[in-house]
C-alpha atoms as a PDB file:
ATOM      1  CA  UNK A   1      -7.380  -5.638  -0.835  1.00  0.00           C
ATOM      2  CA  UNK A   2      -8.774  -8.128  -3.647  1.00  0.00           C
ATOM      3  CA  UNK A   3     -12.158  -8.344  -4.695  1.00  0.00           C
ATOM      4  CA  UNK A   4     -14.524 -10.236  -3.369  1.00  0.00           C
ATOM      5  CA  UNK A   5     -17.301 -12.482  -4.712  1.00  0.00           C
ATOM      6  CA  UNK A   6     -20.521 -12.282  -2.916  1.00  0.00           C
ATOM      7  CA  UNK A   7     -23.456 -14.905  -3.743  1.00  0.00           C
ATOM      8  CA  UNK A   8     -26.233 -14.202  -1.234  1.00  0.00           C
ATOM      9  CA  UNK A   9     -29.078 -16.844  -1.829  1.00  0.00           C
ATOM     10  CA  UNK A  10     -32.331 -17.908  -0.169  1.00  0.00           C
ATOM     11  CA  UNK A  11     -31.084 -20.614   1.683  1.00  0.00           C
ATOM     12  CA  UNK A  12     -27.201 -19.910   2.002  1.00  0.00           C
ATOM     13  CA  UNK A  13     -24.923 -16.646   1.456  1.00  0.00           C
ATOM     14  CA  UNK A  14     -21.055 -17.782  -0.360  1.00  0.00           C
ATOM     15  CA  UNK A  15     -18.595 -15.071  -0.197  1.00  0.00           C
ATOM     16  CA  UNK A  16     -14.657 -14.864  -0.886  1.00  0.00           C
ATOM     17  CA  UNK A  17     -12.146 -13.799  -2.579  1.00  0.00           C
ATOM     18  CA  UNK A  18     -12.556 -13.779  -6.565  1.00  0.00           C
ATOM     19  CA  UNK A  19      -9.373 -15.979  -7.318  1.00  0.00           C
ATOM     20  CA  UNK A  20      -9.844 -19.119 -10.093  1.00  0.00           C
ATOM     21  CA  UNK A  21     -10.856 -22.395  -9.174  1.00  0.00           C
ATOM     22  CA  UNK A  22     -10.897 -21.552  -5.055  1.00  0.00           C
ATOM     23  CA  UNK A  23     -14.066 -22.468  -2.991  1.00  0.00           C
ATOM     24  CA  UNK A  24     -16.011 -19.690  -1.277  1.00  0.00           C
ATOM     25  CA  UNK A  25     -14.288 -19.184   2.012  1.00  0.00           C
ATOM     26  CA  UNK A  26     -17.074 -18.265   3.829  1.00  0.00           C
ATOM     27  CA  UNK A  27     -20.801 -20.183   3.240  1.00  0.00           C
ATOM     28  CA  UNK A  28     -22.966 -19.597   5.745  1.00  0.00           C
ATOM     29  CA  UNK A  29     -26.906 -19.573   6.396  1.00  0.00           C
ATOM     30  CA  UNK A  30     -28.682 -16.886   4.971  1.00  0.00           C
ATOM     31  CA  UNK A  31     -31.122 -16.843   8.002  1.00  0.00           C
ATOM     32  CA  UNK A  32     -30.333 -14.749  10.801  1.00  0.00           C
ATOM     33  CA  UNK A  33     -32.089 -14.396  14.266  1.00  0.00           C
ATOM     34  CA  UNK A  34     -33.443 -11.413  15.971  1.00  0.00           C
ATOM     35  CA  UNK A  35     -34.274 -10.267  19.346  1.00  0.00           C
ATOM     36  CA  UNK A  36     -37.135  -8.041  19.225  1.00  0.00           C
ATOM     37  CA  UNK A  37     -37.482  -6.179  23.050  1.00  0.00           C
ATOM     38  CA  UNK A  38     -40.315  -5.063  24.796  1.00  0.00           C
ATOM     39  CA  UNK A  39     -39.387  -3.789  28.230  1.00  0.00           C
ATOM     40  CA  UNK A  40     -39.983  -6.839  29.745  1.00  0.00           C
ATOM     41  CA  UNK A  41     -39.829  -9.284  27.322  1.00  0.00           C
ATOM     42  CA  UNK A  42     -37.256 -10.591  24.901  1.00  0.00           C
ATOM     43  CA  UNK A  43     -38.312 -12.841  22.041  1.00  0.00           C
ATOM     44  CA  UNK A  44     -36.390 -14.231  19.347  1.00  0.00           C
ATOM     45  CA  UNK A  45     -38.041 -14.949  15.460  1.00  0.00           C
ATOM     46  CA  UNK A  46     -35.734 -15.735  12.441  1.00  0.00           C
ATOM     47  CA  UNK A  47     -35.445 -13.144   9.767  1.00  0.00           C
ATOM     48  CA  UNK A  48     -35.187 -14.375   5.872  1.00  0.00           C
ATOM     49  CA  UNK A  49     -32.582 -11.551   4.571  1.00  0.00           C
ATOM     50  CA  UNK A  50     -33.429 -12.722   0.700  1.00  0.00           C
ATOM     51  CA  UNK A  51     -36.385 -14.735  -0.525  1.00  0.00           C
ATOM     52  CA  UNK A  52     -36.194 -16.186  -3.988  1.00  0.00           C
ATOM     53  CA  UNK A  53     -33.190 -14.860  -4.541  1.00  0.00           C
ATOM     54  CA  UNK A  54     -34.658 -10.854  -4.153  1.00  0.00           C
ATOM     55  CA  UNK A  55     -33.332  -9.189  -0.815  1.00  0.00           C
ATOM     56  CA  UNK A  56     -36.496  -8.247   1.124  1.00  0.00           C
ATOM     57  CA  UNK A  57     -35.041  -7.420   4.637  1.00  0.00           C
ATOM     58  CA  UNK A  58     -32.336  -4.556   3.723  1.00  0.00           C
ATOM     59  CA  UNK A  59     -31.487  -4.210   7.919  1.00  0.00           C
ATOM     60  CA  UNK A  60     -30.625  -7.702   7.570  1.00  0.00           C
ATOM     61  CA  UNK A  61     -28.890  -7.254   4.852  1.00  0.00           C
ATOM     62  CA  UNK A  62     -26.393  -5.027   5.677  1.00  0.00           C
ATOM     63  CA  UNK A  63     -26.188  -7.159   8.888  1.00  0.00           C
ATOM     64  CA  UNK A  64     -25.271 -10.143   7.612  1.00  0.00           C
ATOM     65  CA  UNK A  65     -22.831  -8.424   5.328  1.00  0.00           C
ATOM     66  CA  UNK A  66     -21.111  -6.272   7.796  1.00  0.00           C
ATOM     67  CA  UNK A  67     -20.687  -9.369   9.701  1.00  0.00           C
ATOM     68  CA  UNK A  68     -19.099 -11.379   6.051  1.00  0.00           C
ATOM     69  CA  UNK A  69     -17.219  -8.948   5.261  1.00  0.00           C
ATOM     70  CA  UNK A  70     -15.047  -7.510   8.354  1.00  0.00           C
ATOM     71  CA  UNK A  71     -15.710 -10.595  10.766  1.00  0.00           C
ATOM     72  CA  UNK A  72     -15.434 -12.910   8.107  1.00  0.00           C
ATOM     73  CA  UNK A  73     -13.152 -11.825   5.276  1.00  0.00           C
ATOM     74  CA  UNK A  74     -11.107  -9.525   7.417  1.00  0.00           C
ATOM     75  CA  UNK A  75     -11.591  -6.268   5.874  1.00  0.00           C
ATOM     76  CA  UNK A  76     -10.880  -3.722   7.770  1.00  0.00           C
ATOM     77  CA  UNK A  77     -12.317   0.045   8.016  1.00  0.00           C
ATOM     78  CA  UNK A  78     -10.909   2.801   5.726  1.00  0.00           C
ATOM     79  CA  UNK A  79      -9.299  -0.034   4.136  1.00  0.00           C
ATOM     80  CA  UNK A  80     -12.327  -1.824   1.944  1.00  0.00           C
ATOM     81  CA  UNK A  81     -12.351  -3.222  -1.772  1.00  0.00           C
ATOM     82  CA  UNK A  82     -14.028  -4.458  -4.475  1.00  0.00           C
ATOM     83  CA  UNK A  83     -17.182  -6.265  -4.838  1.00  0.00           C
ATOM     84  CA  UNK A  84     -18.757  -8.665  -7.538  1.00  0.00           C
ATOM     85  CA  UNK A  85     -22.099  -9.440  -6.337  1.00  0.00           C
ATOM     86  CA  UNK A  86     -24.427 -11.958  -7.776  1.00  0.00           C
ATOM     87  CA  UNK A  87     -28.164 -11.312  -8.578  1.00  0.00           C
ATOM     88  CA  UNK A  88     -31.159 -12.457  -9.939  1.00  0.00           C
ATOM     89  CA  UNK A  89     -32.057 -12.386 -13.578  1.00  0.00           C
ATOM     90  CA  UNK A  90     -34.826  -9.126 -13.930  1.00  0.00           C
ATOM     91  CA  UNK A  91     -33.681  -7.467 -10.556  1.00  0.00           C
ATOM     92  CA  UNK A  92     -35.940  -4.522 -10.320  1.00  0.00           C
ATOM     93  CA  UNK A  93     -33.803  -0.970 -11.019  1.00  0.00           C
ATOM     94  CA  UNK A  94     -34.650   0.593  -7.103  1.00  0.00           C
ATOM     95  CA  UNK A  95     -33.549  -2.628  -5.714  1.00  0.00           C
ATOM     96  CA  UNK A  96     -30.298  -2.649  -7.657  1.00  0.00           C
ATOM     97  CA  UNK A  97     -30.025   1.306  -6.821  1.00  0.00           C
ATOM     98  CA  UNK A  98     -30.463   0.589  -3.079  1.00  0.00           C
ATOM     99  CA  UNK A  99     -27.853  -2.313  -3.061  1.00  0.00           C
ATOM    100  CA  UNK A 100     -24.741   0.130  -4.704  1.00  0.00           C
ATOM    101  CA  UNK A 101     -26.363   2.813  -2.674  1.00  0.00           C
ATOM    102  CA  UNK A 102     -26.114   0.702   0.591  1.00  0.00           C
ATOM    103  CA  UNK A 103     -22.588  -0.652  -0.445  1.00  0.00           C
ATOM    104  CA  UNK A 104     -20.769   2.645  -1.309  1.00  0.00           C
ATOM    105  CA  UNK A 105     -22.434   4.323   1.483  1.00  0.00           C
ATOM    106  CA  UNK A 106     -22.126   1.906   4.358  1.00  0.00           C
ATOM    107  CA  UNK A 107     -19.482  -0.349   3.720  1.00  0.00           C
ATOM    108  CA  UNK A 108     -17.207   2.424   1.780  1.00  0.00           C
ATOM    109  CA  UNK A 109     -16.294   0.076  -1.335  1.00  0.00           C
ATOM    110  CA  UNK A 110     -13.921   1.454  -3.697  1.00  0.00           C
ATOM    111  CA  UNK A 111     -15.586  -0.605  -6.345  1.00  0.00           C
ATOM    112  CA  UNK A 112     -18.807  -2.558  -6.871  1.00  0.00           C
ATOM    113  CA  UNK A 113     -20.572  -4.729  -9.851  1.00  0.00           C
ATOM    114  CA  UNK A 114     -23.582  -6.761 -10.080  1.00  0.00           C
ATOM    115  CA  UNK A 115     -24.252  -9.049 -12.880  1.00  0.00           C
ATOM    116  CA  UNK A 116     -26.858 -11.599 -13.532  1.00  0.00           C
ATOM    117  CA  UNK A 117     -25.865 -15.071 -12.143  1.00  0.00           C
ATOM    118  CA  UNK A 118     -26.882 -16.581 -15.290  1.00  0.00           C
ATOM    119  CA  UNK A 119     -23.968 -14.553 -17.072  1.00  0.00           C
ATOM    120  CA  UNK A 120     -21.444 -15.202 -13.970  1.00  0.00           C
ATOM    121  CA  UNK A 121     -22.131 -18.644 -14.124  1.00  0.00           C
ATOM    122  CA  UNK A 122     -20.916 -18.674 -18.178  1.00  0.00           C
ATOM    123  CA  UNK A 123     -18.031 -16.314 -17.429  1.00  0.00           C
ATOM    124  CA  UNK A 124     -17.332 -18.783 -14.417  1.00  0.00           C
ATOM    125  CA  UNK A 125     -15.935 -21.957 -17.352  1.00  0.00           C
ATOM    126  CA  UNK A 126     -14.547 -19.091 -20.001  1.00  0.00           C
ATOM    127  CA  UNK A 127     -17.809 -18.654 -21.636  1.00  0.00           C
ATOM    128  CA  UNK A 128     -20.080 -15.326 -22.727  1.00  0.00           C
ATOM    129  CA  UNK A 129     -22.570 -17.385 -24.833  1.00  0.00           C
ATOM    130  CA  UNK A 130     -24.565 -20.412 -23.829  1.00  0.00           C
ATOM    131  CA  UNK A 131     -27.533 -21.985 -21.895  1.00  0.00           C
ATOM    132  CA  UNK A 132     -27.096 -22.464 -17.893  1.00  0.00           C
ATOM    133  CA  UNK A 133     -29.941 -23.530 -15.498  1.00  0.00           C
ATOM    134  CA  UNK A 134     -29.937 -21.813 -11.909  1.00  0.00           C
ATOM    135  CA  UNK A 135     -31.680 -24.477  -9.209  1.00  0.00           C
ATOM    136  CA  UNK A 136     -31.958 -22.812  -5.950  1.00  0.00           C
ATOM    137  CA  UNK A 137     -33.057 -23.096  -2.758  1.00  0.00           C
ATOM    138  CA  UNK A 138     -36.149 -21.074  -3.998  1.00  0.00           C
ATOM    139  CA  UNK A 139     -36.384 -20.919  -7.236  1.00  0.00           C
ATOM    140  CA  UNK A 140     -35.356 -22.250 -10.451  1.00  0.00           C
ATOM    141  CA  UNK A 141     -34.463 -20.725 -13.420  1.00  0.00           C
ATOM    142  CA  UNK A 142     -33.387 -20.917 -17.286  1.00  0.00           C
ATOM    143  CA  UNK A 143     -31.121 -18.832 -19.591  1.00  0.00           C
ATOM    144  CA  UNK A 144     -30.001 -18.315 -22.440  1.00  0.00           C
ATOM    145  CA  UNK A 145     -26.865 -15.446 -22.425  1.00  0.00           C
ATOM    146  CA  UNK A 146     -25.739 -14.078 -25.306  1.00  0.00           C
ATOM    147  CA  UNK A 147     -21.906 -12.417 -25.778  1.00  0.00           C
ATOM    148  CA  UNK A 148     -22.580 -12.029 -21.974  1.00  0.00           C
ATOM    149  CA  UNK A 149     -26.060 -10.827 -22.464  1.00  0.00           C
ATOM    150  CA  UNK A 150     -28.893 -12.635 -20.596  1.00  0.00           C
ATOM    151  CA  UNK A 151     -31.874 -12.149 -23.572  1.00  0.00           C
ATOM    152  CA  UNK A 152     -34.510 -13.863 -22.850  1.00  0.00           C
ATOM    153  CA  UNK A 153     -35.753 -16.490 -20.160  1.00  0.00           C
ATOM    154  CA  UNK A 154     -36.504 -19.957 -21.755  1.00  0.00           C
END
């Protein structure tokens, strides 16, 4: 099974195999809806997985990636891979913990990396040094990498 590339943003989740110059095969919404259930009645509301680029709904989540990965990208159980996933520059250290937490415990990866996009991006046209400018659905953002190093925020 080759890696794949998983870019889960505010407004739209990319995912696919990480092979050179190939789109995403998979880029779907990021929102997802919900029935909540109360005996009687059944209402649907729309759930925001990741806001500003920070996953905030972790039931979601794993959701929507359970749903990328084997629906989607045809993995199959007992049989998963690799994972590059892309996150924000200054993720918090629990959040990162409970994203290779969640992905080695529920979705049995044999391997898993997350790097800032800001770094991806560079590595993306053969770079590890350089200035690259993240606009979003929810936020924007400025860095400066260096030797694949995000340093500062201009």
């Amino acid at each position: 099974m080759e890696a794949v590339v998983i870019d889960a943003g505010s407004k739209l989740l990319k995912a696919g195999p990480a092979v050179p110059d190939q789109e995403p095969a998979m880029v779907i919404p990021s929102q997802m809806k919900r029935t909540l259930e109360d005996g009687l009645v059944a209402e649907e509301i729309i759930v925001d997985p990741v806001v500003r680029g920070y996953i905030t709904d972790w039931d979601a989540m794993e959701d929507m990636l359970r749903h990328v990965l084997y629906n989607g990208l045809g993995w199959e159980i007992g049989q998963e891979g690799q994972i590059l996933f892309t996150d924000p520059l200054s993720t918090p250290k629990a959040v990162r913990e409970h994203l290779v937490q969640m992905m080695f415990e529920t979705f049995n990866v044999s391997g898993f990396y997350a790097s800032e996009q800001a770094v991806l991006s560079l590595y993306a046209v053969g770079r590890i040094s350089g200035c690259t400018v993240d606009i979003g659905h929810g936020k924007i953002g400025k860095h400066y990498s260096d030797d694949g190093v995000c340093d500062n925020i201009i």
